[in-house]
N, C-alpha and C. Protein backbone atom coordinates (compact mmCIF):
# COMPACT_ATOMS: atom_id res chain seq x y z
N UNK A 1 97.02 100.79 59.81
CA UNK A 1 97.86 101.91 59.43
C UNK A 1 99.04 101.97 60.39
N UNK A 2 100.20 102.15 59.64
CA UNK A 2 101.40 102.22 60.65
C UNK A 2 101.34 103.59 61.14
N UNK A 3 101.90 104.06 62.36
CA UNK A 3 101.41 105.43 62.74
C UNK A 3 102.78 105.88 63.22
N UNK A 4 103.57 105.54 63.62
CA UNK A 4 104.99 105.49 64.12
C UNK A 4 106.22 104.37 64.32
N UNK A 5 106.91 104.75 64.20
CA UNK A 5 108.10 103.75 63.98
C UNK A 5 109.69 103.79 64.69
N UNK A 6 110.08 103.23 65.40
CA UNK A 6 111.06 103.65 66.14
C UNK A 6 112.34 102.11 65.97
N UNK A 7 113.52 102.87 65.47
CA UNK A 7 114.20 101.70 65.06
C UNK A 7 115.73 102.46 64.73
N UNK A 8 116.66 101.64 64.14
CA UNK A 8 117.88 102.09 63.41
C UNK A 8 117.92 102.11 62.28
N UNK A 9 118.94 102.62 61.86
CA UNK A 9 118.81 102.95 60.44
C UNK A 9 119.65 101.96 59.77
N UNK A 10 118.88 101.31 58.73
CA UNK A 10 120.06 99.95 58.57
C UNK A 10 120.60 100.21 57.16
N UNK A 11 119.82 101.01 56.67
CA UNK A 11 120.52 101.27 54.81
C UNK A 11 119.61 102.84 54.56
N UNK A 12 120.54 103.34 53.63
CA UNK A 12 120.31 104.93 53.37
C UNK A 12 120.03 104.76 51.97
N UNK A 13 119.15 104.73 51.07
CA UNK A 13 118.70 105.06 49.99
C UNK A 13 118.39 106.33 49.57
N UNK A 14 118.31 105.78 47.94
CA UNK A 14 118.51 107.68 47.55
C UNK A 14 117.39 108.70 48.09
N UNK A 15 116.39 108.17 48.36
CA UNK A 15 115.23 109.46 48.98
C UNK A 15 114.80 108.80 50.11
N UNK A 16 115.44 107.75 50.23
CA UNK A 16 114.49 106.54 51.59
C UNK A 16 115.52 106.43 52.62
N UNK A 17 114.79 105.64 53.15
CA UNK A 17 115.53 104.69 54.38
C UNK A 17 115.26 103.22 54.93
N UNK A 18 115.85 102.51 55.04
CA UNK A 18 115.25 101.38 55.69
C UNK A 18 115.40 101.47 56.96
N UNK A 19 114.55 101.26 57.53
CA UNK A 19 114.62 101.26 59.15
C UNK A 19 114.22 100.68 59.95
N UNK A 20 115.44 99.53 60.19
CA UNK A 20 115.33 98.37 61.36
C UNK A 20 113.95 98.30 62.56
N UNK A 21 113.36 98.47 62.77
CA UNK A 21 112.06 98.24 64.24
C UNK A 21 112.02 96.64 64.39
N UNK A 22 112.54 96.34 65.46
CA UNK A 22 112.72 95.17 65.73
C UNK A 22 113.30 94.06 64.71
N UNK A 23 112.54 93.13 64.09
CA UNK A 23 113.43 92.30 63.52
C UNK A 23 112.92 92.41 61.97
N UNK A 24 112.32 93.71 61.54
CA UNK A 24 111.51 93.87 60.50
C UNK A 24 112.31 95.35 59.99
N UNK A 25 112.68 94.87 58.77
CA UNK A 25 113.09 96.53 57.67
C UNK A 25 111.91 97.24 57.56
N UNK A 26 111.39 98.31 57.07
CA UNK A 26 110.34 99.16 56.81
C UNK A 26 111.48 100.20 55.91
N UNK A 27 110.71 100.07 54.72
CA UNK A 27 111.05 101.51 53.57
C UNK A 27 110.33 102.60 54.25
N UNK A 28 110.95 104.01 54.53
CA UNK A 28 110.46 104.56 54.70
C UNK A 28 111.04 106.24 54.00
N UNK A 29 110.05 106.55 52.92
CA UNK A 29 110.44 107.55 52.14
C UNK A 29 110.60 108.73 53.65
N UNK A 30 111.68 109.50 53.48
CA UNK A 30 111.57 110.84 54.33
C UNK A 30 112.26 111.96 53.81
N UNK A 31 111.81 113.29 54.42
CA UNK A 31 112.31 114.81 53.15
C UNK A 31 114.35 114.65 53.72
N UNK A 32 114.11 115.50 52.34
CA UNK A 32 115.82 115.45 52.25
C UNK A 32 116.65 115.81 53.19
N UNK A 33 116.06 116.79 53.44
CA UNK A 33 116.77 117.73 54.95
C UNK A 33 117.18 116.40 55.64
N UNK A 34 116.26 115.57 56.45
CA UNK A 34 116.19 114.65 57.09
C UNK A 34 117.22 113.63 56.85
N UNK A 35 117.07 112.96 55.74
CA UNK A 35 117.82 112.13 55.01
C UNK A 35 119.16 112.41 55.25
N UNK A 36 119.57 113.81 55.20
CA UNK A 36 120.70 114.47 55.12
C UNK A 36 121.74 114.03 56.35
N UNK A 37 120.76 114.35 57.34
CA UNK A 37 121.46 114.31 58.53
C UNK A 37 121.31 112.87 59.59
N UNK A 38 120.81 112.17 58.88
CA UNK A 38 120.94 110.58 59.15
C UNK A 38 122.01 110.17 58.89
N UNK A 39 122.50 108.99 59.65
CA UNK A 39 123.85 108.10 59.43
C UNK A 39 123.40 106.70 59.68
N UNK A 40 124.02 105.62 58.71
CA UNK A 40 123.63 104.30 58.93
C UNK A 40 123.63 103.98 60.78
N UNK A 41 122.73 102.84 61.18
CA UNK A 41 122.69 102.80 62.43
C UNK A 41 122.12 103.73 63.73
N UNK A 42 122.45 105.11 62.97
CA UNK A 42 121.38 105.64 64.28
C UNK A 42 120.20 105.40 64.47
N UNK A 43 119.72 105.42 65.82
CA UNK A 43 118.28 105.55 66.00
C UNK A 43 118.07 106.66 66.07
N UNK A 44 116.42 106.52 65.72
CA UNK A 44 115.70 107.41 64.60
C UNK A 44 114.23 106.74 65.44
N UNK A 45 112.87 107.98 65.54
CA UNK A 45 111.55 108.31 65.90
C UNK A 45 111.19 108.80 64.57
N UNK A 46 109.72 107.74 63.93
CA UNK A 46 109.77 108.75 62.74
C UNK A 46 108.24 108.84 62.89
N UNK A 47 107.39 109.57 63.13
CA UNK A 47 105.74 109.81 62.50
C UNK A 47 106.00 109.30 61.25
N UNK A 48 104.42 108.72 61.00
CA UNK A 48 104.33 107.80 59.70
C UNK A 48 103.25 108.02 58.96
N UNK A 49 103.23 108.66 57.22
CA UNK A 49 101.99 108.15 56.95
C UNK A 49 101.75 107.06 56.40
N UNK A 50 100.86 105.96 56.53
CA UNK A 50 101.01 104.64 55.16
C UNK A 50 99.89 106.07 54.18
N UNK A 51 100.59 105.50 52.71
CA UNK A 51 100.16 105.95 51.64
C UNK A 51 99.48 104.58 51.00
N UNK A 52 98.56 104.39 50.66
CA UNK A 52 98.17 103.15 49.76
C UNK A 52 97.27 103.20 48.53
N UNK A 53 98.50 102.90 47.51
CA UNK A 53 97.54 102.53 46.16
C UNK A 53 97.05 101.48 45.46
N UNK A 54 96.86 101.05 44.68
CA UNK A 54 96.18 99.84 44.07
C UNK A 54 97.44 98.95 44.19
N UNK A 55 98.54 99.54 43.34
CA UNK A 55 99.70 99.30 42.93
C UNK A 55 101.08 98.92 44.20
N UNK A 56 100.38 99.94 45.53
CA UNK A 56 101.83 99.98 46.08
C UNK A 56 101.27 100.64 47.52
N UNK A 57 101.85 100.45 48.50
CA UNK A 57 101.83 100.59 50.23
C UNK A 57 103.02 101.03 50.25
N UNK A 58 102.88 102.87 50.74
CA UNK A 58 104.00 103.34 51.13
C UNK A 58 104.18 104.14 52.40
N UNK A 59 105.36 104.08 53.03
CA UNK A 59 105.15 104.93 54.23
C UNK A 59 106.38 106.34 53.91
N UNK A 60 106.04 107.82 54.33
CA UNK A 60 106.10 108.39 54.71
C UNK A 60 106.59 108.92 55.53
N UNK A 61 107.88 109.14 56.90
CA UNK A 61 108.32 109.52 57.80
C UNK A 61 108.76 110.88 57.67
N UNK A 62 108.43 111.21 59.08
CA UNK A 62 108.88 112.76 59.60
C UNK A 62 108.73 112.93 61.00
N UNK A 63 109.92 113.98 61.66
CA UNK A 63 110.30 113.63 62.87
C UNK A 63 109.41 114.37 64.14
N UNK A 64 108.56 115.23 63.36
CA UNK A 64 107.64 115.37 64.43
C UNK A 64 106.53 115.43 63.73
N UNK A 65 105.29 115.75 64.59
CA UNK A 65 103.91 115.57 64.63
C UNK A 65 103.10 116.69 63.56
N UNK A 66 103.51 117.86 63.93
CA UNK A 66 103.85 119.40 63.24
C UNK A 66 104.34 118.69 61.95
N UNK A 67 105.41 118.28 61.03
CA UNK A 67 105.80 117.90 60.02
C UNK A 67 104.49 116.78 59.36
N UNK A 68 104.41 115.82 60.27
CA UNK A 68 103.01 114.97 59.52
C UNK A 68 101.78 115.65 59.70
N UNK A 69 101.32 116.63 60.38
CA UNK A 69 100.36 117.27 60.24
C UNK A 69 99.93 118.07 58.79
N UNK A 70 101.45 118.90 58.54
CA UNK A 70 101.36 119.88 57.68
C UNK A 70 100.88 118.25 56.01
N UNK A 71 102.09 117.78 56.31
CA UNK A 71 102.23 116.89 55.41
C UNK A 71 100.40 115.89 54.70
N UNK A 72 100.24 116.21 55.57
CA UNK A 72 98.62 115.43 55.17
C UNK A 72 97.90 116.79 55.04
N UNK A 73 97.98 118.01 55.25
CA UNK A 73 97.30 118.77 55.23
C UNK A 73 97.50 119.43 53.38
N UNK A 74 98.73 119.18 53.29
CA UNK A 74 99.07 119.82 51.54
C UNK A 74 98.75 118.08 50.66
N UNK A 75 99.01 117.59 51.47
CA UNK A 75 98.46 115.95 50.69
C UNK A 75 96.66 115.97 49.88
N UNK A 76 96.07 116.42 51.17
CA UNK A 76 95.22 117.09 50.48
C UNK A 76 94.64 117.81 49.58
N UNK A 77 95.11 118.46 49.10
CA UNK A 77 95.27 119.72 48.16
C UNK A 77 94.84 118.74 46.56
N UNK A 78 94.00 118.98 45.97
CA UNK A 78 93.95 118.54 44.49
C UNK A 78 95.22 118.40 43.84
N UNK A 79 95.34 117.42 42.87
CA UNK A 79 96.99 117.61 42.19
C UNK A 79 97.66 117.29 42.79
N UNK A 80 98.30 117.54 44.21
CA UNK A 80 99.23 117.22 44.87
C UNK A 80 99.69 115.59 45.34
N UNK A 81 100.87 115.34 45.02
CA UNK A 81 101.03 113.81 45.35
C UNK A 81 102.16 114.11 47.11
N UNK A 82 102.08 112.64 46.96
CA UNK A 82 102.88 112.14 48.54
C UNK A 82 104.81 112.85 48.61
N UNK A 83 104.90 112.77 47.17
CA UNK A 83 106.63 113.61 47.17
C UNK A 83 106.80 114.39 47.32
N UNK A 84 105.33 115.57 46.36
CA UNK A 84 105.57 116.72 46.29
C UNK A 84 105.27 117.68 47.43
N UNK A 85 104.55 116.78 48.66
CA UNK A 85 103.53 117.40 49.74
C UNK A 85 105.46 117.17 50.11
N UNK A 86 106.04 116.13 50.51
CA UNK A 86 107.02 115.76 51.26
C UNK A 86 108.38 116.89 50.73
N UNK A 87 108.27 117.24 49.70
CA UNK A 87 109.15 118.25 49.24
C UNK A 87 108.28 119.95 50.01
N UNK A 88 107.20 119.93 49.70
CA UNK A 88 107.01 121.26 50.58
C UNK A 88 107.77 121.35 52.27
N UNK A 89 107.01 119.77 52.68
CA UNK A 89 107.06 120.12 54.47
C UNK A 89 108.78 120.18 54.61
N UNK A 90 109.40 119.69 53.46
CA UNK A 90 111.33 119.99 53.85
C UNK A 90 111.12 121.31 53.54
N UNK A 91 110.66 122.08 53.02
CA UNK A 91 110.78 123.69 53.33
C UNK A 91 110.88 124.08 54.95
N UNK A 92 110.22 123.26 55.62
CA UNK A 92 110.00 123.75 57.14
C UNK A 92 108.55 124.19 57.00
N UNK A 93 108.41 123.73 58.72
CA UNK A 93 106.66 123.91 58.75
C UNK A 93 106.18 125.63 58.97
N UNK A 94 107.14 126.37 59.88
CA UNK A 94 106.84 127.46 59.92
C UNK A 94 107.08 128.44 58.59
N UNK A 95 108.13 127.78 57.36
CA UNK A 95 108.19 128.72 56.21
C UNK A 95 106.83 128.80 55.53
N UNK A 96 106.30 127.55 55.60
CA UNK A 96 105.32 126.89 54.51
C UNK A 96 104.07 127.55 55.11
N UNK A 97 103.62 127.72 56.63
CA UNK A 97 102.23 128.41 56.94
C UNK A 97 102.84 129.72 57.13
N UNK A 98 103.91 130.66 56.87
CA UNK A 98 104.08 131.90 56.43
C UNK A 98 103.39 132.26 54.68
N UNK A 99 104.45 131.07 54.32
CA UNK A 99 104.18 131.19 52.57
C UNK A 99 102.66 131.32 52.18
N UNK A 100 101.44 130.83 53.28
CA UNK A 100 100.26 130.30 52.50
C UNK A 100 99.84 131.62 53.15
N UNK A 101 100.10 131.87 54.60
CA UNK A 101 99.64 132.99 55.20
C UNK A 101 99.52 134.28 54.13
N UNK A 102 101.22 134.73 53.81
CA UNK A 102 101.22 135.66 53.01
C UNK A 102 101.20 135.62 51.43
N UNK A 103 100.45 134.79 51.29
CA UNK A 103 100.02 134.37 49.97
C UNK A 103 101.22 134.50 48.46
N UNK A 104 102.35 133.73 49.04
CA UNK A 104 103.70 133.72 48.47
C UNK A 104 103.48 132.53 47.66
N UNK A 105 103.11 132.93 46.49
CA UNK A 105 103.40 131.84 45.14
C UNK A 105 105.28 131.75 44.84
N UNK A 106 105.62 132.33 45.03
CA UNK A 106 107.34 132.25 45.07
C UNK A 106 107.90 131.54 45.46
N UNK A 107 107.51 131.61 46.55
CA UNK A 107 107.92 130.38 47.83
C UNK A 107 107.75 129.47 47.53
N UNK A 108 106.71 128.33 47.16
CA UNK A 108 106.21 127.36 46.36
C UNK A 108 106.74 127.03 44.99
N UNK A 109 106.93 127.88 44.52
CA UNK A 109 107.47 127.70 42.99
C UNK A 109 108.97 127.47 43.05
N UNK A 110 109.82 127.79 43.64
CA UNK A 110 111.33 127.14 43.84
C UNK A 110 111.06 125.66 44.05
N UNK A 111 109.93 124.89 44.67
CA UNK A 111 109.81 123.82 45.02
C UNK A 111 110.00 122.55 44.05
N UNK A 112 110.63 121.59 43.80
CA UNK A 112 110.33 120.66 42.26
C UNK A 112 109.04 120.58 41.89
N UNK A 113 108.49 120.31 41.04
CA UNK A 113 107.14 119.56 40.48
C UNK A 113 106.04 120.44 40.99
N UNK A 114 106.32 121.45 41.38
CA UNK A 114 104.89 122.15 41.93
C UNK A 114 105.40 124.13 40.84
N UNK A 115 104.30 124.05 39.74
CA UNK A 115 104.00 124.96 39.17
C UNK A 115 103.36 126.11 39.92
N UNK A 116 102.96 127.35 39.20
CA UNK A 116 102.15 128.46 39.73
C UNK A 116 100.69 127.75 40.39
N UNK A 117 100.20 127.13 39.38
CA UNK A 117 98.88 126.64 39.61
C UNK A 117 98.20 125.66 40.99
N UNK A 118 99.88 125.11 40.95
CA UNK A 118 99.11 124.21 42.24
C UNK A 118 99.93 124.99 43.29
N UNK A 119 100.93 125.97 43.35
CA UNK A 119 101.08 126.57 44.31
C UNK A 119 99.99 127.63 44.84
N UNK A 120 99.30 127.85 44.06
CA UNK A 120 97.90 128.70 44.18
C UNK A 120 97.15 127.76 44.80
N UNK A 121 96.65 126.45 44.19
CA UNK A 121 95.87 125.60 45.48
C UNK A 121 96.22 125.82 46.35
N UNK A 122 97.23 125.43 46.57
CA UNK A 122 97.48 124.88 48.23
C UNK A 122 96.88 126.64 49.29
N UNK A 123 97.55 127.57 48.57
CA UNK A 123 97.29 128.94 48.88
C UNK A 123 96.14 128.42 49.51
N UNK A 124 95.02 128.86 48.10
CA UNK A 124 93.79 128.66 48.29
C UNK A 124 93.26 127.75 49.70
N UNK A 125 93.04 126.23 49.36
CA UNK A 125 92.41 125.59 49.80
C UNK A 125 93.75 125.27 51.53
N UNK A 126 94.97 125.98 51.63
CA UNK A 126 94.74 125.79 53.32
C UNK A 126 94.96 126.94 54.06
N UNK A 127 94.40 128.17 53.34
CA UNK A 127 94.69 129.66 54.22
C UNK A 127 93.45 129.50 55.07
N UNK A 128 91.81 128.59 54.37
CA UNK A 128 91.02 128.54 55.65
C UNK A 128 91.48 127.94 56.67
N UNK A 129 92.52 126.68 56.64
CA UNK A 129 92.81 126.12 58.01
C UNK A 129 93.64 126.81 58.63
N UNK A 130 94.84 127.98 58.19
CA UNK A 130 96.11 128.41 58.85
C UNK A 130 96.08 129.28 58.72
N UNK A 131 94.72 130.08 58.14
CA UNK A 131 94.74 131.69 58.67
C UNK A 131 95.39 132.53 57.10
N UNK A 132 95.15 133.54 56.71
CA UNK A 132 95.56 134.20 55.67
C UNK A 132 96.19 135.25 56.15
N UNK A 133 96.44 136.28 55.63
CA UNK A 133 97.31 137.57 56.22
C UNK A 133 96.88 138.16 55.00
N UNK A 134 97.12 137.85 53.62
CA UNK A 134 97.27 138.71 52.41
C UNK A 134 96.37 137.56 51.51
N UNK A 135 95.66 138.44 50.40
CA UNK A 135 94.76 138.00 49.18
C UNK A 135 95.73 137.54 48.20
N UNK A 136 95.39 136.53 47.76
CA UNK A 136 96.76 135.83 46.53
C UNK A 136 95.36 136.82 45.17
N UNK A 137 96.73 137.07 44.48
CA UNK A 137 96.47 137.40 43.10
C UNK A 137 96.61 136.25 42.28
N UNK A 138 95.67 136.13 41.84
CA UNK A 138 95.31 134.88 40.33
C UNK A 138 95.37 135.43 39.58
N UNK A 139 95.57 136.53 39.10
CA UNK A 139 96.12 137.79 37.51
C UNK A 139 97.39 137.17 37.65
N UNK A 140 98.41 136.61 38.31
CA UNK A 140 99.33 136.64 37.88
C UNK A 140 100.01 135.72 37.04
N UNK A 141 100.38 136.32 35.85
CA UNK A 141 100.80 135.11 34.68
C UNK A 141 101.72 133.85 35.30
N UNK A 142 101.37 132.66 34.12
CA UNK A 142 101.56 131.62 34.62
C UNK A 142 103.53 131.09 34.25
């Protein structure tokens, strides 16, 4: 498993990056925010997850530890894939354990590809790890 990666940035793709580490490119999908504020050539520290499917070996980057934490923690979540976890943690890590804290389906639902339903998972299944504040309502239409 690749676990970190430290290199330049040699090409900017539309949601990716390639990023030089020694004499080897590495694709490395990272959230937009991020993406944003990259420029060809800088160096760049990225936490890594490898993702691996039958089909395809992908990595994951984010610039701190806190970001890949959260990021495997909503990866988790039933339903949830590797983009859509990577589209939450660009919310920011402290919006996202407010959002679950105070049981904000709102917050979640501006997000792409993530409906009422799986914004309610994630609720659900990580207020035991990050603590709750408020009871999510499941009455509420979909």
């Amino acid at each position: 498993m690749i676990s970190f990666l430290s290199g330049k940035v040699h090409t900017k793709l539309t949601d990716s990056i390639i990023l030089l580490a020694g004499q080897v490119g590495y694709s490395v999908a990272i959230p937009p925010r991020l993406h944003g504020s990259l420029a060809q050539n800088e160096s760049v520290d990225l936490y890594t997850y490898t993702h691996v499917r039958e089909d395809a070996l992908d990595l994951y980057g984010f610039k701190t530890l806190e970001e890949l934490s959260m990021f495997k923690m909503v990866l988790n979540v039933s339903g949830i894939g590797p983009k859509t976890a990577m589209l939450v943690v660009d919310r920011g890590v402290s919006s996202v354990k407010q959002a679950i804290q105070n049981a904000d389906t709102a917050f979640f639902s501006l997000i792409p590809r993530l409906g009422t339903k799986n914004a309610q998972k994630i609720i659900i299944e990580l207020k035991n790890k990050l603590g709750g504040l408020t009871e999510l309502n499941l009455s509420q239409n979909s």
